[in-house]
Protein backbone atom coordinates (compact mmCIF):
# COMPACT_ATOMS: atom_id res chain seq x y z
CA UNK A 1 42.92 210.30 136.28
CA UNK A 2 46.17 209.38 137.41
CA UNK A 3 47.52 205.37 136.11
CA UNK A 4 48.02 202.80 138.50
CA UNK A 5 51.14 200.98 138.13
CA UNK A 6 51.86 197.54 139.98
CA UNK A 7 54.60 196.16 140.20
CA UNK A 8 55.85 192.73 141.17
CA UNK A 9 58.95 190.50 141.79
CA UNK A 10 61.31 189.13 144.48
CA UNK A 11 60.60 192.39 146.61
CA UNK A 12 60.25 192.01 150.79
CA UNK A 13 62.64 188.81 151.37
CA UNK A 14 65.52 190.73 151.95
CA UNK A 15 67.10 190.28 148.73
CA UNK A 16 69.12 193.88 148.73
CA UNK A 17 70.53 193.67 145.39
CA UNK A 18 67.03 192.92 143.94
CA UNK A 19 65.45 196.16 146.15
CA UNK A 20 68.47 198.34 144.69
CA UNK A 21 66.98 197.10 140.97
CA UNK A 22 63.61 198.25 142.00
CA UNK A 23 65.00 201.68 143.79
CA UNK A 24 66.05 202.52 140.02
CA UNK A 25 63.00 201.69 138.53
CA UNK A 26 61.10 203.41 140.74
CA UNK A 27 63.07 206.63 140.51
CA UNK A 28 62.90 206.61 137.01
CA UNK A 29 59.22 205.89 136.94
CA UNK A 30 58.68 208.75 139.41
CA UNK A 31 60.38 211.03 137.35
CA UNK A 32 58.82 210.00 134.02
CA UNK A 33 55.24 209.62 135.54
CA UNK A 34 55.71 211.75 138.72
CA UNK A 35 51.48 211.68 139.31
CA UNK A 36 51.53 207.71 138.88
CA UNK A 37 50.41 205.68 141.59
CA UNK A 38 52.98 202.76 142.20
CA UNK A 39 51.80 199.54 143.83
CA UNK A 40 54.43 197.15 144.72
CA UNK A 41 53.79 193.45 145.32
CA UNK A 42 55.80 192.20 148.60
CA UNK A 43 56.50 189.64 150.98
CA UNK A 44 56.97 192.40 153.52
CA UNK A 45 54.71 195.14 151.96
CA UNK A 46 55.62 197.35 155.15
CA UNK A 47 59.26 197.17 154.68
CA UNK A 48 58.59 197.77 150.71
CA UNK A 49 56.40 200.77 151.67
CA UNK A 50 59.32 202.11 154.16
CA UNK A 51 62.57 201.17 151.43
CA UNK A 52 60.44 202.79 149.04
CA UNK A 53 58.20 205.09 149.34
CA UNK A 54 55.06 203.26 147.24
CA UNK A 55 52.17 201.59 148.63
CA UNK A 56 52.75 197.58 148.96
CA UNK A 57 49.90 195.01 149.35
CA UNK A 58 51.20 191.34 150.08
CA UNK A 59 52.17 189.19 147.36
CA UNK A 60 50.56 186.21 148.81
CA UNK A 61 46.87 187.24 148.82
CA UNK A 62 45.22 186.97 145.92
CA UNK A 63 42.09 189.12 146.94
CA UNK A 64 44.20 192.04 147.42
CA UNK A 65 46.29 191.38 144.05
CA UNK A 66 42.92 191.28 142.27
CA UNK A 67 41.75 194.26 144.26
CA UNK A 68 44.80 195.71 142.77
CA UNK A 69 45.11 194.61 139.50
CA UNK A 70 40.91 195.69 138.95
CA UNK A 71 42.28 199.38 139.28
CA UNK A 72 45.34 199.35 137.58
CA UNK A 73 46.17 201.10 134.07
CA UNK A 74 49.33 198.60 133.83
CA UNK A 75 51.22 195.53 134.94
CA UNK A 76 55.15 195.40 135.60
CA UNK A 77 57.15 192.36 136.79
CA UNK A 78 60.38 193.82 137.89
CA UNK A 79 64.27 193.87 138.03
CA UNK A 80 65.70 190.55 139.01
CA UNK A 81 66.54 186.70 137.53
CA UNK A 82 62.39 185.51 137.70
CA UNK A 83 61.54 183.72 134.65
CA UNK A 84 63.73 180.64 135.48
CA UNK A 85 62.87 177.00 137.19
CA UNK A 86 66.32 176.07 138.39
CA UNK A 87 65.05 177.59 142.09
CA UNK A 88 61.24 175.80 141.50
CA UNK A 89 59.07 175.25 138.62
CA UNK A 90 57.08 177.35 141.33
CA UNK A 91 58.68 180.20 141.53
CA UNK A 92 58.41 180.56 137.70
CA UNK A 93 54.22 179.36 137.79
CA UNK A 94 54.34 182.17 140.38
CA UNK A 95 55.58 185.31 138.15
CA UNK A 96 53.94 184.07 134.57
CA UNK A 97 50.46 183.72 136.68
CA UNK A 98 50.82 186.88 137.77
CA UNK A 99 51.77 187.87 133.74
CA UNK A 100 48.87 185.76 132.45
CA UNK A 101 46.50 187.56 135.16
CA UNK A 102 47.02 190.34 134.27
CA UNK A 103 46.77 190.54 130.76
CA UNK A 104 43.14 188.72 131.28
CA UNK A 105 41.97 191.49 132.62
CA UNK A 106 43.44 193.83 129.69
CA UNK A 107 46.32 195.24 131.41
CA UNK A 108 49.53 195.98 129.12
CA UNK A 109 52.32 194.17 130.74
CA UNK A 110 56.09 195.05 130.74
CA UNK A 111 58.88 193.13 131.74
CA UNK A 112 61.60 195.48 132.92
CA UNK A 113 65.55 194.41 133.73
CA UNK A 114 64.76 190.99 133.40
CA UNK A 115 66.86 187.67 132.71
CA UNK A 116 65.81 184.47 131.58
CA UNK A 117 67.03 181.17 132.62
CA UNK A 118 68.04 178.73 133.73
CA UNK A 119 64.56 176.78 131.88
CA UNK A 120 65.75 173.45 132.45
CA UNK A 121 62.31 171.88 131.17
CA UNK A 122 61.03 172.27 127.35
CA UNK A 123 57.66 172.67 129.00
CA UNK A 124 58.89 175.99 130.65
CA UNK A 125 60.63 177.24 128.03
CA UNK A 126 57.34 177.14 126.10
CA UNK A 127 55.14 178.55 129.07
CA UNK A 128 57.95 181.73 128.78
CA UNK A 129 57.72 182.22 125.26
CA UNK A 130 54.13 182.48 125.24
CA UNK A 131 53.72 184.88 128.20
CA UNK A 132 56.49 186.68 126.46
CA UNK A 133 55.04 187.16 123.11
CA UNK A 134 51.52 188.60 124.70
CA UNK A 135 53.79 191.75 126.97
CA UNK A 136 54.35 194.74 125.10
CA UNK A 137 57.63 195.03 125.55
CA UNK A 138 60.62 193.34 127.88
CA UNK A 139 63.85 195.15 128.61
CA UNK A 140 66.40 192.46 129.40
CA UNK A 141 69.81 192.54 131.50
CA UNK A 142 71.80 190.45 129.24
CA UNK A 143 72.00 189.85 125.62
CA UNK A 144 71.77 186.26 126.09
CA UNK A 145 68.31 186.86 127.49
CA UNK A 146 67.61 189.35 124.32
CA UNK A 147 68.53 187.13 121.77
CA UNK A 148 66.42 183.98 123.69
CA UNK A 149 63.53 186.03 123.62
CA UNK A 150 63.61 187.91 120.19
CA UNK A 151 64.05 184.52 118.68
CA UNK A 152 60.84 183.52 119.82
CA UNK A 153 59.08 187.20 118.38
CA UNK A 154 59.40 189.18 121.56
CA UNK A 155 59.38 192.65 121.64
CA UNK A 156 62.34 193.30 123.37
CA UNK A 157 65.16 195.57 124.50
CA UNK A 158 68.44 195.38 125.01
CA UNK A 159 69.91 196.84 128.41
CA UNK A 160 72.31 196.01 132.21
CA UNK A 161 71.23 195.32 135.49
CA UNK A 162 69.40 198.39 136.58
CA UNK A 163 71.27 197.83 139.69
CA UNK A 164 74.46 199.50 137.65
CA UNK A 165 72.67 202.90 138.11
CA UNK A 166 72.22 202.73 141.84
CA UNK A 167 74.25 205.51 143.45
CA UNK A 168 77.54 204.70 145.15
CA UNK A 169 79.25 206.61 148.09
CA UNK A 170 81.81 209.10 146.27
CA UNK A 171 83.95 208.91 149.49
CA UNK A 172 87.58 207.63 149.19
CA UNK A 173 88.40 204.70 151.30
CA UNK A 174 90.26 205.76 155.15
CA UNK A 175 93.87 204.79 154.97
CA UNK A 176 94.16 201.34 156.82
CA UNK A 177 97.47 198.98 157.64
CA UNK A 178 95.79 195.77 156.20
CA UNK A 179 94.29 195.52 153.13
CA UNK A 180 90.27 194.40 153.37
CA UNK A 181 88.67 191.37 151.79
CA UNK A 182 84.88 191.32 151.28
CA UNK A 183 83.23 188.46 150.69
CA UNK A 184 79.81 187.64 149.49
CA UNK A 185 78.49 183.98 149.46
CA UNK A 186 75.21 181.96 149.45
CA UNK A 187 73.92 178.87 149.24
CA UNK A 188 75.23 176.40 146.37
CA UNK A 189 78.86 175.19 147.31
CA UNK A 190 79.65 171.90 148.17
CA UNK A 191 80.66 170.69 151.25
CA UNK A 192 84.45 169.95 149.40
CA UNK A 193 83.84 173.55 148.25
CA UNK A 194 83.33 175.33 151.81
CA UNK A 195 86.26 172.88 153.02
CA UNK A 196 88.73 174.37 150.36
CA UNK A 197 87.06 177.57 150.70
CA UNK A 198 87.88 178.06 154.31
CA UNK A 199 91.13 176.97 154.14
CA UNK A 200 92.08 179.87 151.27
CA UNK A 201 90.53 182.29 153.97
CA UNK A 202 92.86 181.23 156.80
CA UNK A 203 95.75 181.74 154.76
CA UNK A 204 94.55 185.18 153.27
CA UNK A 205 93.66 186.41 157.09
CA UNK A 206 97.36 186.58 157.25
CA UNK A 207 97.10 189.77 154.36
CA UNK A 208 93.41 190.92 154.76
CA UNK A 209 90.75 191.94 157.27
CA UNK A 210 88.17 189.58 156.28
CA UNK A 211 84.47 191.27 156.26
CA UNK A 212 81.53 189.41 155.23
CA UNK A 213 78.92 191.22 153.52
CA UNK A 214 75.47 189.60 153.44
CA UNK A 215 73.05 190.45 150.46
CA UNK A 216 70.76 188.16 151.74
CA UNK A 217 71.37 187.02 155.15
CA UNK A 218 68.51 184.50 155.95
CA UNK A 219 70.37 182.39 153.40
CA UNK A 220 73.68 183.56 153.34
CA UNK A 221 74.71 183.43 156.97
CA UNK A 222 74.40 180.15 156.97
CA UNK A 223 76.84 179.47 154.49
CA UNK A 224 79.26 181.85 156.82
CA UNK A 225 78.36 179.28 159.77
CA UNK A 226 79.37 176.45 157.74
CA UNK A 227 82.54 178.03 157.43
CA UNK A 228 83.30 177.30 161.14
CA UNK A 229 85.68 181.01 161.12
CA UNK A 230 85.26 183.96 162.90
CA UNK A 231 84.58 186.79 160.53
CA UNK A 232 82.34 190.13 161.48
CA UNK A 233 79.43 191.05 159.25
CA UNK A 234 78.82 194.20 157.36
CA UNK A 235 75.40 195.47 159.37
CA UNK A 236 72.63 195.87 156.73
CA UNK A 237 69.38 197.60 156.94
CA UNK A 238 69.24 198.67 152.96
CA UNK A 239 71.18 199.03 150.48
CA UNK A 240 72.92 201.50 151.12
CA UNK A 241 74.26 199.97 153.99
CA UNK A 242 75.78 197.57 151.31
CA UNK A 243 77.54 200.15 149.10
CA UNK A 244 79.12 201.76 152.06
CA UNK A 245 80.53 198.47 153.74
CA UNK A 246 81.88 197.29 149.78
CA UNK A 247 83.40 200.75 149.13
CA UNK A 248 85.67 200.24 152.45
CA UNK A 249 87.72 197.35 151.17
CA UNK A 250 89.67 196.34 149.08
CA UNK A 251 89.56 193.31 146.69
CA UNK A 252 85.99 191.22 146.58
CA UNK A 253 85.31 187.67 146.35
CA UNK A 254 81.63 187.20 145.16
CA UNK A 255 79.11 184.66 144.41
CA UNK A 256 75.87 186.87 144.73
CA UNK A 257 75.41 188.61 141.19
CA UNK A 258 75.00 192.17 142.73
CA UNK A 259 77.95 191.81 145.00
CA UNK A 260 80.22 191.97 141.84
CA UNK A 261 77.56 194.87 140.47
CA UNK A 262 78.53 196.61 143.34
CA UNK A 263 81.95 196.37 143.11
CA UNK A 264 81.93 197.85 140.21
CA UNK A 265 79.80 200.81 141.07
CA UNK A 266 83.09 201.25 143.62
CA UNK A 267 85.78 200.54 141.83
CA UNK A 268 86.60 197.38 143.78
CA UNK A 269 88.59 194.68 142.09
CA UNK A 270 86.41 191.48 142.17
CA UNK A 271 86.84 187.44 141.56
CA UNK A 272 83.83 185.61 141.45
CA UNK A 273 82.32 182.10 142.13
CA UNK A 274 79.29 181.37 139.43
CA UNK A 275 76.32 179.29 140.38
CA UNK A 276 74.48 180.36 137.31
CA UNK A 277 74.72 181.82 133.99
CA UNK A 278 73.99 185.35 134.75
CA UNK A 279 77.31 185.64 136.63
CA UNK A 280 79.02 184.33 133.62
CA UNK A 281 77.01 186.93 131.34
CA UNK A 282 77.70 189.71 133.72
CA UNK A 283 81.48 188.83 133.87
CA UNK A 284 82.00 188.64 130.34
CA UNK A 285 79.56 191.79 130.07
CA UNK A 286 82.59 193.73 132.02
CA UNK A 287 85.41 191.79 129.99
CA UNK A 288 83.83 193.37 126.78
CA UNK A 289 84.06 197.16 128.04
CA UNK A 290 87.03 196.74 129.74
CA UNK A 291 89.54 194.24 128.19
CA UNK A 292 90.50 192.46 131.67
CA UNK A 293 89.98 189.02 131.62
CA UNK A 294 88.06 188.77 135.27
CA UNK A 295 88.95 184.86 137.10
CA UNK A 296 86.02 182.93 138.08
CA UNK A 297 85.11 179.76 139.28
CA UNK A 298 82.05 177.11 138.84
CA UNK A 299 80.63 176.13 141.84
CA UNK A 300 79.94 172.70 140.10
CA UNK A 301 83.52 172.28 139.52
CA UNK A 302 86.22 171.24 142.48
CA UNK A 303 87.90 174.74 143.92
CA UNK A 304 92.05 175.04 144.38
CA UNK A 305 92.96 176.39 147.72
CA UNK A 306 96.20 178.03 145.77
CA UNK A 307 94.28 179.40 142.65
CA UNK A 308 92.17 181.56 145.21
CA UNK A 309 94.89 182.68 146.98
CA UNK A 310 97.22 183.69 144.40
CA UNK A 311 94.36 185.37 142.62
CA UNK A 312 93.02 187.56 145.78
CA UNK A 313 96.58 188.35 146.06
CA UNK A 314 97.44 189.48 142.40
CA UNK A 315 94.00 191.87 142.67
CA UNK A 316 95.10 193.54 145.67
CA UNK A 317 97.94 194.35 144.13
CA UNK A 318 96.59 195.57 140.65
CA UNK A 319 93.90 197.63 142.54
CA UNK A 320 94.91 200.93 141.80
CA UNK A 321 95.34 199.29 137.82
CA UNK A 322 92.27 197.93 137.93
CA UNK A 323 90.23 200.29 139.65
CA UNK A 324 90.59 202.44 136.46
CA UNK A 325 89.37 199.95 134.11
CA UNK A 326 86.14 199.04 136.31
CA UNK A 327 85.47 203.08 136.01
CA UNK A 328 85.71 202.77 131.97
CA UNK A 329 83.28 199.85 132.48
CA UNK A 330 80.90 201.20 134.88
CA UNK A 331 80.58 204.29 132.68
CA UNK A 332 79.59 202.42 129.96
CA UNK A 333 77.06 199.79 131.56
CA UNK A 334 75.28 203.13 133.08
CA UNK A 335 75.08 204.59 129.92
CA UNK A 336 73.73 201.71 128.89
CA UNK A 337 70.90 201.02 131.19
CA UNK A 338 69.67 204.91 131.26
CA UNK A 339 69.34 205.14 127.56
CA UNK A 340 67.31 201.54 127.28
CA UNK A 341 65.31 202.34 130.86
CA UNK A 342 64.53 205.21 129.10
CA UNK A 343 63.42 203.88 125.93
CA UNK A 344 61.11 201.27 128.08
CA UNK A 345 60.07 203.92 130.05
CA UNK A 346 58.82 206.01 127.22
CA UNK A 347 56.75 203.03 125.76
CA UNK A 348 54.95 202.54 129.08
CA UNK A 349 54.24 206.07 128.59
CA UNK A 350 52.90 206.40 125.10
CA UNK A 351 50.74 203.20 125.88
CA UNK A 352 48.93 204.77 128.90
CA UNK A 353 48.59 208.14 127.12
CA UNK A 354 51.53 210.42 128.88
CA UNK A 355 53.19 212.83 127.15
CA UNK A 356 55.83 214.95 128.71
């Protein structure tokens, strides 16, 4: 009989970065497994079932998650920053329920492109570990996440953001008199921040068409509105839409941690603001492969109108510099994240009994 798979995460909120994590995982699933049946858990089960071609049962009802989890030969939470209580401590009771669930009813569980942390609380650390230590195997984004969780006798993996292996437009940009800025924000700055913020975009509208590109918009157009300017935003339906609209311009500005993967996938020159550690590991991810020190900024800490600027401006310039570096570096993350997807891939596999 063919296995079951289900798999859950932060899938039907409109979270495209997240749903470009999952598009890879499901590919590669597909391919490895290609008589597997794949049930997604979603707040929007039929957008999930139309972005991906699985079926989707809603992530909220717990009938139909036991309904599902009763017939399934294996459990997966996947891509995206989940084990962490910086959000809610709910959030994270949410995902290590679903964990503990299903390895009651004696499903092997896999934890695939995952980070961990912020745990602010010892008591959440400890729930983590312990969920952790029962999976039978966790591939992790960043090595900071690796080590946390082999120190605490994980079986774990080493790999990128799947999101690194999503495909990118191979089109070269149309030539254009103004350069382009794209900018990706959420929620997070302070109201100093957006004040300094919006002044460094009045002077750079002087250089760049300004285009706003919204990997979540329920959240992140509001930060846009507190902005008070007039900028238009990329139209987004998938994420595809995404890649297209960020391989158009030219230098990015981005707080959302798949805005700067996606620059990269284009060869777009990025700066970043960093709400949380996984920007900082993904930034210093790309400094390793590539030897360019990349600016960024902590949203805790007070912004300088000129230190934007000048830095936008210095990246425009370097773009054509800088675009080759990002190439070396995207080369290596995918290489990177197919070999360890792989590698996970193969030990869902084995477990259920597939051999190719």
């Amino acid at each position: 009989m063919a296995p079951t798979l289900v798999i859950a995460g932060y899938y039907g909120f409109g979270n495209w970065g997240d749903e470009a994590a999952l598009s890879v995982l499901i590919r590669s699933l597909r391919d490895a497994l290609p008589h597997a049946r794949l049930v997604v858990l979603s707040n929007d089960p039929p957008q999930t079932a139309r972005l991906h071609s699985t079926d989707s049962i809603n992530r909220w009802n717990p009938w139909e998650i036991h309904h599902a989890l009763t017939r399934a030969s294996a459990f997966i939470l996947g891509p995206g920053g989940l084990l962490q209580d910086a959000t809610s401590t709910r959030s994270l009771l949410y995902y290590l329920g679903l964990l503990r669930w299903a390895q009651r009813y004696g499903l092997p569980t896999y934890l695939i492109g995952q980070g961990i942390g912020p745990l602010r609380s010892q008591r959440s650390r400890g729930w983590v570990a312990q969920t952790l230590q029962r999976a039978q195997l966790v591939l992790m984004r960043d090595r900071l996440s690796y080590e946390w969780a082999l120190a605490r006798g994980v079986r774990a993996l080493l790999g990128e953001d799947l999101a690194v292996l999503v495909l990118a437009p191979n089109h070269a940009p149309l030539p254009r008199e103004r350069a382009k800025l794209g900018l990706s924000l959420r929620p997070g700055l302070s109201p100093a921040n957006i004040a300094v913020l919006r002044r460094a975009l009045r002077t750079l509208s002087k250089d760049f068409e300004l285009v706003f590109l919204p990997f979540q918009a329920d959240q992140d157009l509001d930060v846009l509105q507190g902005l008070a300017l007039t900028i238009p935003v990329a139209e987004v339906h998938r994420p595809d839409d995404l890649l297209q609209a960020l391989s158009s311009v030219d230098v990015v500005l981005g707080m959302r941690l798949h805005s700067l993967v996606f620059a990269l996938l284009c060869g777009v020159p990025f700066c970043a603001l960093s709400y949380d550690p996984k920007i900082e590991s993904f930034l210093r991810r790309i400094e390793e492969v590539c030897a360019y020190p990349i600016r960024w900024w902590s949203t805790s800490d007070m912004l300088t109108e000129g230190a934007l600027v000048q830095q936008i401006l210095e990246l425009s310039a370097r773009r054509v510099e800088l675009q080759e570096r990002l190439r070396q570096a995207r080369t290596t993350l995918q290489m990177t994240a197919q070999r360890s997807l792989d590698e996970a891939i193969g030990v869902i596999a084995s477990d259920l009994g597939i051999t190719s």
